[in-house]
Protein backbone atom coordinates (compact mmCIF):
# COMPACT_ATOMS: atom_id res chain seq x y z
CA UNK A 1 1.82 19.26 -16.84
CA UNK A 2 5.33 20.04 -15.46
CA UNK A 3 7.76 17.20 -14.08
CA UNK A 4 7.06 18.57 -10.79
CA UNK A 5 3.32 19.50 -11.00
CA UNK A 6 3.20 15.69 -11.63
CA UNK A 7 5.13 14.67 -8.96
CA UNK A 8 2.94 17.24 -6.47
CA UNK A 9 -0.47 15.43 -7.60
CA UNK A 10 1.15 11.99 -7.61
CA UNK A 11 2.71 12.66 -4.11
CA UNK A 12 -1.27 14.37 -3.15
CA UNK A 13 -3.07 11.51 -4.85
CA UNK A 14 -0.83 9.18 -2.52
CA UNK A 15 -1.48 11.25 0.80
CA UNK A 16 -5.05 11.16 0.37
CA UNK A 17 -4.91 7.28 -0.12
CA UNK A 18 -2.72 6.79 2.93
CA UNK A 19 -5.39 9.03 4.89
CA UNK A 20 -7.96 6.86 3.63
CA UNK A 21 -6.14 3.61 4.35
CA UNK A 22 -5.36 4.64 8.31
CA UNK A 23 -9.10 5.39 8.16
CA UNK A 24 -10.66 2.65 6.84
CA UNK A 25 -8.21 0.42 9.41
CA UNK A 26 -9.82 2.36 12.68
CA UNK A 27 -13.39 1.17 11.21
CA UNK A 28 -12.41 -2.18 11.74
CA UNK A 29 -12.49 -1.06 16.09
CA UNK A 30 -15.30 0.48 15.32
CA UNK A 31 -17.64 -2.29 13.65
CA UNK A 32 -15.60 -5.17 16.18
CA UNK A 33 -19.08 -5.32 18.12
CA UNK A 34 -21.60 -5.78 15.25
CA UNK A 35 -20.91 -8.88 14.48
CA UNK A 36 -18.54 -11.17 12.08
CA UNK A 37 -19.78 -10.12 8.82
CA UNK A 38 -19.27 -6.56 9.71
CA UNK A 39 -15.82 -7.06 10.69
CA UNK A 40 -15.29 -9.15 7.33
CA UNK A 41 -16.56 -6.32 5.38
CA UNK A 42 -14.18 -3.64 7.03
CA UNK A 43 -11.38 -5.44 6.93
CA UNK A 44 -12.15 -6.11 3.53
CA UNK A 45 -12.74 -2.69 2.88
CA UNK A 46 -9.33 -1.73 4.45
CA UNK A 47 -7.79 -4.26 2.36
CA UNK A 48 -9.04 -2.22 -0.86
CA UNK A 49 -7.37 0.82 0.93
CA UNK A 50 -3.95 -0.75 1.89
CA UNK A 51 -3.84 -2.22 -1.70
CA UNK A 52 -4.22 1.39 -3.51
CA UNK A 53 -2.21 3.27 -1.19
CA UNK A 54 0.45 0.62 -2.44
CA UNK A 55 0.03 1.42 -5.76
CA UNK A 56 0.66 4.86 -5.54
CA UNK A 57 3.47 4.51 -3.02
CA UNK A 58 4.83 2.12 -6.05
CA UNK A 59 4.32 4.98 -8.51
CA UNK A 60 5.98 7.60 -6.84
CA UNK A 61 9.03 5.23 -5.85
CA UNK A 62 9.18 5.14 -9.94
CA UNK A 63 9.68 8.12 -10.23
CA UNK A 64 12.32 8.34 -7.54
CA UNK A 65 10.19 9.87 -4.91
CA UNK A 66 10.82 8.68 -1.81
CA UNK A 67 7.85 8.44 0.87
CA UNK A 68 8.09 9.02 4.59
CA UNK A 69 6.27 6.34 7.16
């Protein structure tokens, strides 16, 4: 795999965890009138999603990527 192949599926990998973070936050609205321990859950959830989108955004600054807002 090719400096820039990697960088591609790195930069990919990260999209699709960003996607999945913004997602995962709009749940939260979603599940607001089931209760408290469905609100925990998606916020917990979203947590999970912030917290890998992080660690790609971490890998790709690494590697001198830079990644827009």
């Amino acid at each position: 795999m090719t400096t820039s192949s990697a960088s591609a599926s790195l930069l990919a990998t990260y999209q699709r965890a960003a996607a999945d973070a913004a997602h995962k936050q709009g749940l939260i609205q979603t599940v607001a009138k089931k209760g408290p321990a469905a609100i925990k859950a998606a916020v917990d959830t979203a947590a999970k999603a912030e917290k890998r989108r992080a660690t790609w955004a971490k890998k790709l600054a690494a590697m001198g990527i830079s990644i827009p807002d």
